[in-house]
Protein backbone atom coordinates (compact mmCIF):
# COMPACT_ATOMS: atom_id res chain seq x y z
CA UNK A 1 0.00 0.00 0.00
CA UNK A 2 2.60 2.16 0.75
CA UNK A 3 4.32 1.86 -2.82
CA UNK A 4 1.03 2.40 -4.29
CA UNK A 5 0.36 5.28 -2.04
CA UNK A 6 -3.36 4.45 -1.34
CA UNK A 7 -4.39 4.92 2.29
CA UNK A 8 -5.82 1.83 3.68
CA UNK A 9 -7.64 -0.23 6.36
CA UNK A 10 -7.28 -3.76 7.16
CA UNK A 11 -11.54 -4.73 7.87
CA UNK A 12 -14.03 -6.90 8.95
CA UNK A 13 -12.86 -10.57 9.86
CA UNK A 14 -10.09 -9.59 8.83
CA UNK A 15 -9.28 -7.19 11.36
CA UNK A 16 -11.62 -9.32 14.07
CA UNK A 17 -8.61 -11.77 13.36
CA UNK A 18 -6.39 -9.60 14.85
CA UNK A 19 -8.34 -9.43 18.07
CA UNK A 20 -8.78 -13.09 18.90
CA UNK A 21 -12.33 -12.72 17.83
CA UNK A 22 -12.99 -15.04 14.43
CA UNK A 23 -13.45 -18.16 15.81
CA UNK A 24 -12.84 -19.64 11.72
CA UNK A 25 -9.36 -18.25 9.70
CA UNK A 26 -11.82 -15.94 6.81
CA UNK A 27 -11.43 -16.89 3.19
CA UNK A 28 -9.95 -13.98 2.00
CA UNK A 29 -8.00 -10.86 3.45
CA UNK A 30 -10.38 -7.67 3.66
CA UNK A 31 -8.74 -4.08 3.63
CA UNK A 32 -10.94 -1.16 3.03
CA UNK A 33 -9.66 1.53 0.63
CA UNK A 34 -10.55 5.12 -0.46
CA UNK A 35 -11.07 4.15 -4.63
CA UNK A 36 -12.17 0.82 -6.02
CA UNK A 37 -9.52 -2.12 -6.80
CA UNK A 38 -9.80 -5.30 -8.35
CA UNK A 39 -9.20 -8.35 -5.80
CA UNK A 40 -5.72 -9.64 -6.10
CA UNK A 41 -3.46 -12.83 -4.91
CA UNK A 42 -0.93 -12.65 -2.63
CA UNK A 43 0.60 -16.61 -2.59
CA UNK A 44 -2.20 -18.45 -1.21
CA UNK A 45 -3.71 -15.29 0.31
CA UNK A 46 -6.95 -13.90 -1.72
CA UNK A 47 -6.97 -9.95 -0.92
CA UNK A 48 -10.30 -8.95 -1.86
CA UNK A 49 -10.48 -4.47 -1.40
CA UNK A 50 -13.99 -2.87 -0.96
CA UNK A 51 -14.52 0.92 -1.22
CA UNK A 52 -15.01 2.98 2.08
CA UNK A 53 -15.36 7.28 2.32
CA UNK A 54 -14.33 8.85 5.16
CA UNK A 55 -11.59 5.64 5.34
CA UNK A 56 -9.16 8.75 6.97
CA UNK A 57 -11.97 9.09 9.50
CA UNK A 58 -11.95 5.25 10.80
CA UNK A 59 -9.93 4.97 14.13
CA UNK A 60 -7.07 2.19 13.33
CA UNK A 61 -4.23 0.64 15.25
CA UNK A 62 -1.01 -0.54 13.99
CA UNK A 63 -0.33 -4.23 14.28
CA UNK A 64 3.02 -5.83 13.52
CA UNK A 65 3.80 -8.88 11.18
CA UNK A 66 6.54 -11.09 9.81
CA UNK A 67 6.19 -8.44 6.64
CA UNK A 68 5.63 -5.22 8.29
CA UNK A 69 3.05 -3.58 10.34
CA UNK A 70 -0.49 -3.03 9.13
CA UNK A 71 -3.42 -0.70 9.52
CA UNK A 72 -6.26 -2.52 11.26
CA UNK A 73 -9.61 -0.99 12.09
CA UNK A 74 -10.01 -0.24 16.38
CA UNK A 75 -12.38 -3.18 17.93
CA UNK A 76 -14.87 -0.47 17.35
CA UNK A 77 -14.79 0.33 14.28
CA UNK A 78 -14.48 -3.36 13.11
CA UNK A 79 -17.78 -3.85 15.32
CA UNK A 80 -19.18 -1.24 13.13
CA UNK A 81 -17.96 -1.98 10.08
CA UNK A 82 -19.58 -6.07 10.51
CA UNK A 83 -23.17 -4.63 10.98
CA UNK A 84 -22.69 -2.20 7.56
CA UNK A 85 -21.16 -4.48 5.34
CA UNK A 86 -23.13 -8.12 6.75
CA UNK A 87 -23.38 -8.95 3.60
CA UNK A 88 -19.59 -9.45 3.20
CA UNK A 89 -19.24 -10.90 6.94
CA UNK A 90 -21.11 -14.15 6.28
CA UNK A 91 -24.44 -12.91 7.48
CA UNK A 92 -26.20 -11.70 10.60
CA UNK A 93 -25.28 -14.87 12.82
CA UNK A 94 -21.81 -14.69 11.84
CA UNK A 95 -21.61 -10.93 12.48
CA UNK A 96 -23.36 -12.17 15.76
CA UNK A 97 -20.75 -14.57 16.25
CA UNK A 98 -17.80 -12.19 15.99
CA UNK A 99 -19.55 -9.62 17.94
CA UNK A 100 -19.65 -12.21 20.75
CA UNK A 101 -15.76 -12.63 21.14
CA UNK A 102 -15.17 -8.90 20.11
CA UNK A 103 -17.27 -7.11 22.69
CA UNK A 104 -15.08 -7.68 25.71
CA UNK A 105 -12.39 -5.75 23.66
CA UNK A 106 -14.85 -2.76 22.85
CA UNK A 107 -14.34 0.56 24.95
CA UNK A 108 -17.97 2.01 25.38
CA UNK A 109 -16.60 5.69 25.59
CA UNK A 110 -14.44 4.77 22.07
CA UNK A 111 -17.55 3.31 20.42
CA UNK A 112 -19.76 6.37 20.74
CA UNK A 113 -17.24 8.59 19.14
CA UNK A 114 -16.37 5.90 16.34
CA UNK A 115 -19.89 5.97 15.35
CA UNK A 116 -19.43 9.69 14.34
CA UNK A 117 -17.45 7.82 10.70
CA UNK A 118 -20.53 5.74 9.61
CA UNK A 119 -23.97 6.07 8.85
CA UNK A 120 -25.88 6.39 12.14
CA UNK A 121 -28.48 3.09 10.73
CA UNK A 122 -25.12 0.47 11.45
CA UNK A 123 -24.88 2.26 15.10
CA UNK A 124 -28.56 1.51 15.70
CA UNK A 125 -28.15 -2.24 14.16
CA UNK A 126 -24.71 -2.47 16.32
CA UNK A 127 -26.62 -1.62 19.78
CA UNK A 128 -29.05 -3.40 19.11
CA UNK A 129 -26.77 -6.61 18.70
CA UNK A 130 -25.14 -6.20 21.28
CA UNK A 131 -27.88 -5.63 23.84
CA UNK A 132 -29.19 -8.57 22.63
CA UNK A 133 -26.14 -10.64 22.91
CA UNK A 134 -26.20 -9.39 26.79
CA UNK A 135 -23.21 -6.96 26.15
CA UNK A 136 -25.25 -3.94 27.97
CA UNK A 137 -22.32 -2.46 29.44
CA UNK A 138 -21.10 -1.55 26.11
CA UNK A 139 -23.74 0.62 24.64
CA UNK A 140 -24.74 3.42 27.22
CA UNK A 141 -22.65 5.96 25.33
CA UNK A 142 -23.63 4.38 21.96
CA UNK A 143 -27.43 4.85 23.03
CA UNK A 144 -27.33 8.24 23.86
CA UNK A 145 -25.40 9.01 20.51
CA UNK A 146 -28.19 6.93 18.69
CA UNK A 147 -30.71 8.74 20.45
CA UNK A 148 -29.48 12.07 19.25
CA UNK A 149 -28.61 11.49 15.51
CA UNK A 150 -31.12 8.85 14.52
CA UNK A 151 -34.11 11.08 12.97
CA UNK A 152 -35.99 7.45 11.63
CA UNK A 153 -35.83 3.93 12.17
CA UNK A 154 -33.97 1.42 10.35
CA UNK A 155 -34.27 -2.44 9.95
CA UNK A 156 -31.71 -4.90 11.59
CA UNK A 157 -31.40 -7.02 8.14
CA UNK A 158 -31.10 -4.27 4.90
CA UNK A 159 -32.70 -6.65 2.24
CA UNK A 160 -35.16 -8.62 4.37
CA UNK A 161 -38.48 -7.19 3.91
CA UNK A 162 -39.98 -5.59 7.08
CA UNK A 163 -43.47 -6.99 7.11
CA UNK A 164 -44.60 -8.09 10.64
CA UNK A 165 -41.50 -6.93 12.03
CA UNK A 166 -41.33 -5.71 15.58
CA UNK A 167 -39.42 -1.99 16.55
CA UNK A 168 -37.04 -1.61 19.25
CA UNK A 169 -37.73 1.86 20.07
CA UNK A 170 -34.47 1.80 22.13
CA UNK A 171 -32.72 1.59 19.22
CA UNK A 172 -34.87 3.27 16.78
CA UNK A 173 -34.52 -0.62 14.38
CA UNK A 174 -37.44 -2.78 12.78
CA UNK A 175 -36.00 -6.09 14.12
CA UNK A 176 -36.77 -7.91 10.92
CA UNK A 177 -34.60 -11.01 11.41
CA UNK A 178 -33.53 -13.20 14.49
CA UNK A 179 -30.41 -12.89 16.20
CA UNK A 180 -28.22 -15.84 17.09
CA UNK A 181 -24.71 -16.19 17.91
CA UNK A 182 -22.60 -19.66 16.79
CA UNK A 183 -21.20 -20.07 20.34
């Protein structure tokens, strides 16, 4: 990345990985970039790169490797990042799954402000998850921020329908899909 000069983000289970939280090795190696580039091959390794804006704005930590150190998205952010791009995380009981061994490295106070870098819909999904994963510790900060920015409620699954759906009015979210972690 550096010799192509493209700022970057290593995502999703990718960066989950990193935290002891993806309980299966993930197919291919996510990073999150500013402009769209084909996947490529790296050896074995499948890098597959999916677009981001704001990617400057996502909180990151540096992580050090046989090859050099990497950009990897905070705990937060990567909790964010699952619940906006499920699709791409193996689904809403996977993203449950990883959510499960992530939470006890997610800093409430750090979660709230790294919710200011997405749209305020994956904040809503994300509490909701996690309250209902009995993580409520996590999410007083993330609550209050949801509270204040979230002008209309959103569904927990994007391309479900929302018929007969229940709303959380917590969390401002049409819970149009069950929630169940692997563990």
């Amino acid at each position: 990345m550096k010799q192509l000069d493209l700022p970057y983000y290593v995502g999703l289970l990718s960066a989950a990985q990193y935290y002891g939280a993806a309980h299966q090795r993930p197919q291919e190696f996510q990073v999150f970039l500013a402009k769209s580039h084909r996947p490529i091959h790296c050896g074995a390794v499948r890098v597959v790169f999916m677009l981001r804006k704001h990617l400057k704005d996502v909180p990151t930590q540096s992580f050090n490797t046989p090859r050099g150190t990497l950009l990897v998205s905070s705990p937060e952010a990567t909790a964010l990042d699952l619940v906006g791009y499920i699709q791409h995380a193996g689904g809403l009981n996977q993203v449950a799954t990883v959510l499960s061994e992530l939470a006890e490295r997610i800093d409430p106070e750090k979660l709230a402000g790294a919710a200011r870098a997405v749209p305020v819909g994956w904040a809503q999904r994300l509490g909701y998850v996690l309250e209902h994963l009995g993580f409520d510790a996590k999410v007083p900060t993330l609550k209050e921020y949801v509270g204040t920015h979230a002008k209309q409620s959103t569904v927990l699954l994007p391309k479900a329908p929302r018929k007969r759906s229940r709303r959380n009015k917590g969390w401002k979210i049409y819970v149009n899909a069950s929630v169940a972690a692997e563990l």
